[in-house]
PDB file of N, CA and C in Angstrom:
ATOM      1  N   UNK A   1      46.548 106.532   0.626  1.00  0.00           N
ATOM      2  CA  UNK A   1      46.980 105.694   1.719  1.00  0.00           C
ATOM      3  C   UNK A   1      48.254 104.969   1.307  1.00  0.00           C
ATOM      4  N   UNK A   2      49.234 104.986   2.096  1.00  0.00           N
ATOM      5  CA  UNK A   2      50.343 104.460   1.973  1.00  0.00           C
ATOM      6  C   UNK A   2      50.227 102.948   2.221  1.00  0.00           C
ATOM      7  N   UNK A   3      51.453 101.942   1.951  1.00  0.00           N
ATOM      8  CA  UNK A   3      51.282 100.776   2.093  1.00  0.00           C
ATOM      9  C   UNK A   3      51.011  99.974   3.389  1.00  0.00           C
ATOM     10  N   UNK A   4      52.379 101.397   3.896  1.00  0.00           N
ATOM     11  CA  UNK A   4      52.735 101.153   5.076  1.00  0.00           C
ATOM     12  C   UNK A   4      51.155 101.227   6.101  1.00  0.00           C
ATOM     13  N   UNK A   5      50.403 102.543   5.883  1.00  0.00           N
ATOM     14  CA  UNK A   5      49.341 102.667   6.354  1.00  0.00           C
ATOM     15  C   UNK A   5      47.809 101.021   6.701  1.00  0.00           C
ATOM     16  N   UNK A   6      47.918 100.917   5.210  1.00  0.00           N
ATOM     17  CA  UNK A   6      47.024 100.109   4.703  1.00  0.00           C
ATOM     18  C   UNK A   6      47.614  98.421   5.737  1.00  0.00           C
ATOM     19  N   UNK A   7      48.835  98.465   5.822  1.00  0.00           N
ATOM     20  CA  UNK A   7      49.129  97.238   6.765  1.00  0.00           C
ATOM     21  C   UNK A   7      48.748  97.140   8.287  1.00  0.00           C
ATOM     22  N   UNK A   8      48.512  98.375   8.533  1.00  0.00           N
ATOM     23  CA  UNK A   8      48.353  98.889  10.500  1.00  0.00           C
ATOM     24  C   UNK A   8      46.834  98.941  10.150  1.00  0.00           C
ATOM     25  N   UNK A   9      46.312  98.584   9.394  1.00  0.00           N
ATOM     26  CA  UNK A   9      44.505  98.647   9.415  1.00  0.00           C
ATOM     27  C   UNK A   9      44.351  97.536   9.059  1.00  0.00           C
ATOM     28  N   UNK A  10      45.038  96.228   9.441  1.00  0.00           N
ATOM     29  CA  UNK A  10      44.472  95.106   9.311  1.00  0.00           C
ATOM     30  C   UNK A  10      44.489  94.664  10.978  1.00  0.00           C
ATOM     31  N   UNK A  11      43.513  93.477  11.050  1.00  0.00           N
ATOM     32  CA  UNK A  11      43.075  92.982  12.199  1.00  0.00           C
ATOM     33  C   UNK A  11      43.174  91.753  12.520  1.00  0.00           C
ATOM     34  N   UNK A  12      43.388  90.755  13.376  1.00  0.00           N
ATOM     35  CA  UNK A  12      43.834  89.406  13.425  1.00  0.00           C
ATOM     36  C   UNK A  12      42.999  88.510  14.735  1.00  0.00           C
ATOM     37  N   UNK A  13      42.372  88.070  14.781  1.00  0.00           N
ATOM     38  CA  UNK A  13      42.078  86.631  15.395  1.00  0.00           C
ATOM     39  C   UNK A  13      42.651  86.154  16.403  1.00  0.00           C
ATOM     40  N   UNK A  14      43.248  86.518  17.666  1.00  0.00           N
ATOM     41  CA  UNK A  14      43.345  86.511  18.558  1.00  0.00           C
ATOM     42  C   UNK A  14      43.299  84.353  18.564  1.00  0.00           C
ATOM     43  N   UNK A  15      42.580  84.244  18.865  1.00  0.00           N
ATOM     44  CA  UNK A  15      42.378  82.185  18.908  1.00  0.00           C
ATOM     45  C   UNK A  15      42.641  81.597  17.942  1.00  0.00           C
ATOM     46  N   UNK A  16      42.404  82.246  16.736  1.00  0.00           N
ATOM     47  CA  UNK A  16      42.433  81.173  15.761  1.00  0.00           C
ATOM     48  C   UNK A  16      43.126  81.916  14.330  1.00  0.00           C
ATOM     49  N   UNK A  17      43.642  83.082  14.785  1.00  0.00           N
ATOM     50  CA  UNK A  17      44.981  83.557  13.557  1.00  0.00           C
ATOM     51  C   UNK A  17      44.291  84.038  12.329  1.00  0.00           C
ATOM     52  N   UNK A  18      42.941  84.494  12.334  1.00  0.00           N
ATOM     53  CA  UNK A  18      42.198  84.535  10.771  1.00  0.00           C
ATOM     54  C   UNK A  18      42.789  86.378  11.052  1.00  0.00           C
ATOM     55  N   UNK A  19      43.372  86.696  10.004  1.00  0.00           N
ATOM     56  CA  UNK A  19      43.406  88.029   9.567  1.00  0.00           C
ATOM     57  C   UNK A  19      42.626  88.521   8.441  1.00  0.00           C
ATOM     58  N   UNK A  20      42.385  90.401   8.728  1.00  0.00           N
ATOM     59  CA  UNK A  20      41.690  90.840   7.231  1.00  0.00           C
ATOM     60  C   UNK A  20      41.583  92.290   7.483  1.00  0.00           C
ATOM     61  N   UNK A  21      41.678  93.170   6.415  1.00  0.00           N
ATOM     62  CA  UNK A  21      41.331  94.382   7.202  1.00  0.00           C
ATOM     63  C   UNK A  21      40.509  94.403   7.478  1.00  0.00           C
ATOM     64  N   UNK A  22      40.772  95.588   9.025  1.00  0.00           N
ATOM     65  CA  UNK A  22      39.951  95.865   9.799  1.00  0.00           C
ATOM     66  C   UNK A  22      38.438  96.554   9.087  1.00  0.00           C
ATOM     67  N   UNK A  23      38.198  97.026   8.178  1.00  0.00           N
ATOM     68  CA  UNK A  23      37.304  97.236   7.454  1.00  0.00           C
ATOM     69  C   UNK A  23      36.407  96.672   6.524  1.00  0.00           C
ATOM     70  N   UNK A  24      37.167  95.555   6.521  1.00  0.00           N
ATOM     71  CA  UNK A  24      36.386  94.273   5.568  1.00  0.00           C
ATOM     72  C   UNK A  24      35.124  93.965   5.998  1.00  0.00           C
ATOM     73  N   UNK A  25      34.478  93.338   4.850  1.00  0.00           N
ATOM     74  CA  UNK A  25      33.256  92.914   4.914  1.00  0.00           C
ATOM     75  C   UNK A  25      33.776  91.709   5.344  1.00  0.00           C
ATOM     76  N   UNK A  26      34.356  90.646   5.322  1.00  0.00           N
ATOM     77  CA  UNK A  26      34.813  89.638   6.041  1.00  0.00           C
ATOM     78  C   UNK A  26      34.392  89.432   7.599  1.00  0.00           C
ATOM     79  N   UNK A  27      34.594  90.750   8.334  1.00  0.00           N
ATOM     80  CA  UNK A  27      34.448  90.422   9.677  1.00  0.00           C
ATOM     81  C   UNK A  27      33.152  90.457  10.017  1.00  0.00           C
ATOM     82  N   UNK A  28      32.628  89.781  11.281  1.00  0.00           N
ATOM     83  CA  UNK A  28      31.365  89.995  11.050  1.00  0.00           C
ATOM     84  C   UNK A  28      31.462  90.486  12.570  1.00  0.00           C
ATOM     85  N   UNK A  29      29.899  89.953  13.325  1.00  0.00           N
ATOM     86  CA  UNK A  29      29.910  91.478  14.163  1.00  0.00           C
ATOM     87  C   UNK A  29      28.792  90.499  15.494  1.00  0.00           C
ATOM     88  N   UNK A  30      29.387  90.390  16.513  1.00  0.00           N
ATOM     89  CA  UNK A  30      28.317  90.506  17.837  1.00  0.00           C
ATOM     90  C   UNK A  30      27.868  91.350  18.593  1.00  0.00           C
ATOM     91  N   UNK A  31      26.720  91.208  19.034  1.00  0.00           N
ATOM     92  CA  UNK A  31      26.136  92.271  20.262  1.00  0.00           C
ATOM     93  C   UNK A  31      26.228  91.797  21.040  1.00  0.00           C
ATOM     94  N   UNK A  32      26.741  92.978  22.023  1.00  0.00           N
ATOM     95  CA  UNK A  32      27.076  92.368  23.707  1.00  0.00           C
ATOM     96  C   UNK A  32      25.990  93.432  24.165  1.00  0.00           C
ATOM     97  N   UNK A  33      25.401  92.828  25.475  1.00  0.00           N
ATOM     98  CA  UNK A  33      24.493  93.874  26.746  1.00  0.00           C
ATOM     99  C   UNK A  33      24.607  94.583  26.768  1.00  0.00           C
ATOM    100  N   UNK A  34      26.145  94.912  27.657  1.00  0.00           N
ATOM    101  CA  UNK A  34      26.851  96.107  28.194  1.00  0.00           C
ATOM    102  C   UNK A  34      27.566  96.800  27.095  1.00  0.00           C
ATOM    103  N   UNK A  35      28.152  95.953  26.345  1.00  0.00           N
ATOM    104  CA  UNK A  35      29.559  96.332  25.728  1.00  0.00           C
ATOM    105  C   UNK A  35      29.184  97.153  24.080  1.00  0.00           C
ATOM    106  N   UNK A  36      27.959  96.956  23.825  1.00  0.00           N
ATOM    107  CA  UNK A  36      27.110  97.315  21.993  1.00  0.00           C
ATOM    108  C   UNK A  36      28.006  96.223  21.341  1.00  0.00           C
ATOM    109  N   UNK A  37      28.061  96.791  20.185  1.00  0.00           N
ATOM    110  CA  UNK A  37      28.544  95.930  19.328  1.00  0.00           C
ATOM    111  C   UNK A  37      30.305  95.962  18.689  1.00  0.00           C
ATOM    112  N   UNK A  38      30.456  94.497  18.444  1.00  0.00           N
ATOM    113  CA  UNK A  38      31.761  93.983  18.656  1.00  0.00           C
ATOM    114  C   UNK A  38      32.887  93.238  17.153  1.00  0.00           C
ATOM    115  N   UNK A  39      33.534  93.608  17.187  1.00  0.00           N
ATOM    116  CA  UNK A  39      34.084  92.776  15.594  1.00  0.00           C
ATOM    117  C   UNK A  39      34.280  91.258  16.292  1.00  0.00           C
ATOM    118  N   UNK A  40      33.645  90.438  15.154  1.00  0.00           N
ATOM    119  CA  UNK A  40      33.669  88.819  15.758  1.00  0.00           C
ATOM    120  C   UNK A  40      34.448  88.232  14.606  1.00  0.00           C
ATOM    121  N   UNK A  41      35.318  87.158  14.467  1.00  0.00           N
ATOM    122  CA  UNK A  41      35.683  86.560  13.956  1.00  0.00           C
ATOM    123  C   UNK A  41      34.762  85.627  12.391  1.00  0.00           C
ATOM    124  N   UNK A  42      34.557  85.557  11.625  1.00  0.00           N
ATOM    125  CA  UNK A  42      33.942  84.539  10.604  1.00  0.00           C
ATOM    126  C   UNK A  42      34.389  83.099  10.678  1.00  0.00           C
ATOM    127  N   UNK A  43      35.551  82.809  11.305  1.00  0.00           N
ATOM    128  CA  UNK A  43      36.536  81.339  11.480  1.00  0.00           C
ATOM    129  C   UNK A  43      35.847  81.394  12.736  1.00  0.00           C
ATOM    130  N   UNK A  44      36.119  81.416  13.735  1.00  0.00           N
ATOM    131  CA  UNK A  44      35.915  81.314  14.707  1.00  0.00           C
ATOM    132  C   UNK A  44      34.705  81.701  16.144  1.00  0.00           C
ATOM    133  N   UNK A  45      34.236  82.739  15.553  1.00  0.00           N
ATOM    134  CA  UNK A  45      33.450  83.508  16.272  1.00  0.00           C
ATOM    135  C   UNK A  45      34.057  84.479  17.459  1.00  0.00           C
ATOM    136  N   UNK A  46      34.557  84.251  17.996  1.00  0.00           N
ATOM    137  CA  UNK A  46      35.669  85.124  18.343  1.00  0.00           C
ATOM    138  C   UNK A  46      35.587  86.457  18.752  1.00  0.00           C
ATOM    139  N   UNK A  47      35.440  87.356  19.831  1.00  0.00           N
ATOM    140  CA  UNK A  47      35.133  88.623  19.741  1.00  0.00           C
ATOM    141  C   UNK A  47      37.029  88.933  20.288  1.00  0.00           C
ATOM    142  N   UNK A  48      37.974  88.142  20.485  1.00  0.00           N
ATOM    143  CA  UNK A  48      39.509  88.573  20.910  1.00  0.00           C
ATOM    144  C   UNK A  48      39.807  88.978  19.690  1.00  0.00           C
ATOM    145  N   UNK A  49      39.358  90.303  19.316  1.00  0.00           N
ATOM    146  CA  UNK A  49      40.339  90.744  17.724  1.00  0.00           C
ATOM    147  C   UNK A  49      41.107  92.068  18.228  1.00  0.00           C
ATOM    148  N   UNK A  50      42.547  91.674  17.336  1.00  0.00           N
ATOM    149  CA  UNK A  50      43.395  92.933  17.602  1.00  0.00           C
ATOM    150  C   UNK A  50      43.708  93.636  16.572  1.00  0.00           C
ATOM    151  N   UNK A  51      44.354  95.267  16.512  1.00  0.00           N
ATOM    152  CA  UNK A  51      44.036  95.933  15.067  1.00  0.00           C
ATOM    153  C   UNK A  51      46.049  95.817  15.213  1.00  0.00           C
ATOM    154  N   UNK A  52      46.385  95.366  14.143  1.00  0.00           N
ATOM    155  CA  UNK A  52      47.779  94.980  13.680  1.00  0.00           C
ATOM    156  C   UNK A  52      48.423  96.534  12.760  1.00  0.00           C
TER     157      UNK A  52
END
């Protein structure tokens, strides 16, 4: 994996700016009804995450 790669697989916090890769054990995780399950924020709770 390139560097360049390894930077476009990180993910960011939408409300409250917490970044990490998208693969980290860092992020943690909600269940929605409809939607299954969701990357949630650890700062914030947060399900607005975007992949950078």
């Amino acid at each position: 994996m390139t560097s360049e790669t390894a930077e476009r697989t990180r993910s960011r916090c939408m409300p409250c700016g917490f970044e990490a890769p998208a693969d980290s054990d860092r992020w943690t995780v909600a269940d929605h009804p409809s939607l299954g399950t969701l990357t949630a924020c650890p700062e914030c709770g947060s399900t607005n995450v975007v992949s950078l």
